[in-house]
C-alpha atoms as a PDB file:
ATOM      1  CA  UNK A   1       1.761  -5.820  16.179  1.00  0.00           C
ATOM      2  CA  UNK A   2      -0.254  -7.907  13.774  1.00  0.00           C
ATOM      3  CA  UNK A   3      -1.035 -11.234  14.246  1.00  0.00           C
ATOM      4  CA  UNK A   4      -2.388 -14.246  12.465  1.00  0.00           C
ATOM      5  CA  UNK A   5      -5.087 -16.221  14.013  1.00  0.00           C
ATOM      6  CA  UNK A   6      -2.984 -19.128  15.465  1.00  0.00           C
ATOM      7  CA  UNK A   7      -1.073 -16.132  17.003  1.00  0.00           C
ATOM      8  CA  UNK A   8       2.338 -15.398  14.759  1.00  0.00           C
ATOM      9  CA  UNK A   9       3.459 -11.978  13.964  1.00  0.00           C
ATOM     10  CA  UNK A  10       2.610 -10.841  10.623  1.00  0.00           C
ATOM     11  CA  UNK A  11       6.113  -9.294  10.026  1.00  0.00           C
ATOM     12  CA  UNK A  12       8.370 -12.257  11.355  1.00  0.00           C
ATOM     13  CA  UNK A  13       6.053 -14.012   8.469  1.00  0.00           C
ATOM     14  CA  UNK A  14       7.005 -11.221   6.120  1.00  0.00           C
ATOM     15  CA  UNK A  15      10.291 -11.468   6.839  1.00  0.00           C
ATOM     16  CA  UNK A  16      10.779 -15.269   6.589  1.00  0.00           C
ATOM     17  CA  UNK A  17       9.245 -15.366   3.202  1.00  0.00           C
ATOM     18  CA  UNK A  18      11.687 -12.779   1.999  1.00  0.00           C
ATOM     19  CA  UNK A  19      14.785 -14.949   3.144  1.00  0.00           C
ATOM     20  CA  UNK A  20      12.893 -18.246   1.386  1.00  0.00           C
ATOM     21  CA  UNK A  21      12.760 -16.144  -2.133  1.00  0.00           C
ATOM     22  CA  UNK A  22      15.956 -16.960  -4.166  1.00  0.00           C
ATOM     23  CA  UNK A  23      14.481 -13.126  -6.112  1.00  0.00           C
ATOM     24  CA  UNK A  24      14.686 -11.310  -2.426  1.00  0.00           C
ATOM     25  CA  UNK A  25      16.958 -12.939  -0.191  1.00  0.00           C
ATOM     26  CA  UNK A  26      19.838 -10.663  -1.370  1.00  0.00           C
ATOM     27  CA  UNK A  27      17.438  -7.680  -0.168  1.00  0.00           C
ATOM     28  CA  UNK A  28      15.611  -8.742   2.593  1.00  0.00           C
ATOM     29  CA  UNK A  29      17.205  -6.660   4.946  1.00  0.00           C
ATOM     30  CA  UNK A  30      16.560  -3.343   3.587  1.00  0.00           C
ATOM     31  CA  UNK A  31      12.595  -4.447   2.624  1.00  0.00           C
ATOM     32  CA  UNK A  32      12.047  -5.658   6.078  1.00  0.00           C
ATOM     33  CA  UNK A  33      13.611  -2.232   7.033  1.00  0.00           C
ATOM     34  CA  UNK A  34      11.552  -0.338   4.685  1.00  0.00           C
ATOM     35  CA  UNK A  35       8.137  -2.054   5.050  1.00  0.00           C
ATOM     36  CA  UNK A  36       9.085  -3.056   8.993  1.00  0.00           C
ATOM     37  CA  UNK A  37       8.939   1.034  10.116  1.00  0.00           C
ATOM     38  CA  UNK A  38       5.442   1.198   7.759  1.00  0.00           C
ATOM     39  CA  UNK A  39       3.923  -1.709   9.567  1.00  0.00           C
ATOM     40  CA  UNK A  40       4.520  -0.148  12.903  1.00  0.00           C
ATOM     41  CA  UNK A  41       3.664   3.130  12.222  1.00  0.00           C
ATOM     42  CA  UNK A  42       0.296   1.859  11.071  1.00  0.00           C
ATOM     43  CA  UNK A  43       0.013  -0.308  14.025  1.00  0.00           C
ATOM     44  CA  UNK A  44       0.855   2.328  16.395  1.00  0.00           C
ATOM     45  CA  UNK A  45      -1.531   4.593  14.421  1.00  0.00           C
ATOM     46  CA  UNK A  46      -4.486   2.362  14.109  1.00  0.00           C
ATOM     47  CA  UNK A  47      -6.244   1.736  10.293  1.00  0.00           C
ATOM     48  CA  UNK A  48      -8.086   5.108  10.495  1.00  0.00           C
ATOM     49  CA  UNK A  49      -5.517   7.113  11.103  1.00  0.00           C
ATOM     50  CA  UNK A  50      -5.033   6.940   7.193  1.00  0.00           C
ATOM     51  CA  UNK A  51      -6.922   9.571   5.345  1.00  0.00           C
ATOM     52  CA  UNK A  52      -9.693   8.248   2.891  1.00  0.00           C
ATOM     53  CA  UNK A  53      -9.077   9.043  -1.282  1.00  0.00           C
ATOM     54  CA  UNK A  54     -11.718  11.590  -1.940  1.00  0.00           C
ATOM     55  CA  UNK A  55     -11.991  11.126  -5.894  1.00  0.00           C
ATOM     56  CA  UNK A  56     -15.011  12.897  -8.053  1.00  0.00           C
ATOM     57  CA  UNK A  57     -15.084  11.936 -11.289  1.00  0.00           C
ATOM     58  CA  UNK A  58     -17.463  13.239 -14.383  1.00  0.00           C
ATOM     59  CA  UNK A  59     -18.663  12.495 -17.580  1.00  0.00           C
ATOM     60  CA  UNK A  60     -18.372  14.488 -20.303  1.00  0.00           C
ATOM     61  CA  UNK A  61     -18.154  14.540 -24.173  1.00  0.00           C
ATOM     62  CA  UNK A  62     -18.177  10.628 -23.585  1.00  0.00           C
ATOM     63  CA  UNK A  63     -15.724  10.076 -21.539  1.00  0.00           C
ATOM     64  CA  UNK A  64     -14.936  10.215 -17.809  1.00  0.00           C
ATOM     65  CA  UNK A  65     -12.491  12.957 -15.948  1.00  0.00           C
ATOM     66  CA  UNK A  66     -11.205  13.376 -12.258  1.00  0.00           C
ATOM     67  CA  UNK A  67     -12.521  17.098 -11.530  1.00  0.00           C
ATOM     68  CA  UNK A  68     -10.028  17.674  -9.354  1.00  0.00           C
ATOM     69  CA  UNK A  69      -7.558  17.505 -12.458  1.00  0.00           C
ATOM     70  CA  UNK A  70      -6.796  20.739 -14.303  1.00  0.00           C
ATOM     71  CA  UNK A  71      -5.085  18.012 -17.311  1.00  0.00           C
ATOM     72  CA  UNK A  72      -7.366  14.890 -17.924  1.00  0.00           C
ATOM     73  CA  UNK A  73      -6.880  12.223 -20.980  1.00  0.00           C
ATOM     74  CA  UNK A  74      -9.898  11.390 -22.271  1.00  0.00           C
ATOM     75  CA  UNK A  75     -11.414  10.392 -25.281  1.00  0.00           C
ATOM     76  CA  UNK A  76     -10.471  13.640 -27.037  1.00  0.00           C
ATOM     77  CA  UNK A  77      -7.146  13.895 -26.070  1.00  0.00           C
END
């Protein structure tokens, strides 16, 4: 679990909130469903269980690419 500082769980929070909005009370359920399995998983995992973005970018012709791209957008394009 995740906790606040005074001790509540993050996701009863969550989950609250969602039932307060008039624009997600309808679909609370199925959110707190959805985003209730992520939260654990990453709970049970632990933060570094998640794999850090490895990005390398360039410059060239004056503008910048991702060189792991075989299609970039840049200036030219």
């Amino acid at each position: 679990q995740f906790v606040t500082d005074n001790g509540a769980n993050i996701f009863d929070l969550y989950k609250e909130e969602l039932l307060k909005n008039p624009y997600t009370a309808e679909n609370a359920r199925i959110a707190a469903s959805h985003y209730g399995a992520q939260l654990f998983d990453l709970a049970k995992n632990g933060f570094d269980s998640i794999p850090d973005l490895v990005l390398s970018i360039g410059y060239q012709n004056g503008s910048l690419y991702d060189i792991g791209q075989k299609v970039n957008y840049g200036v030219s394009k």
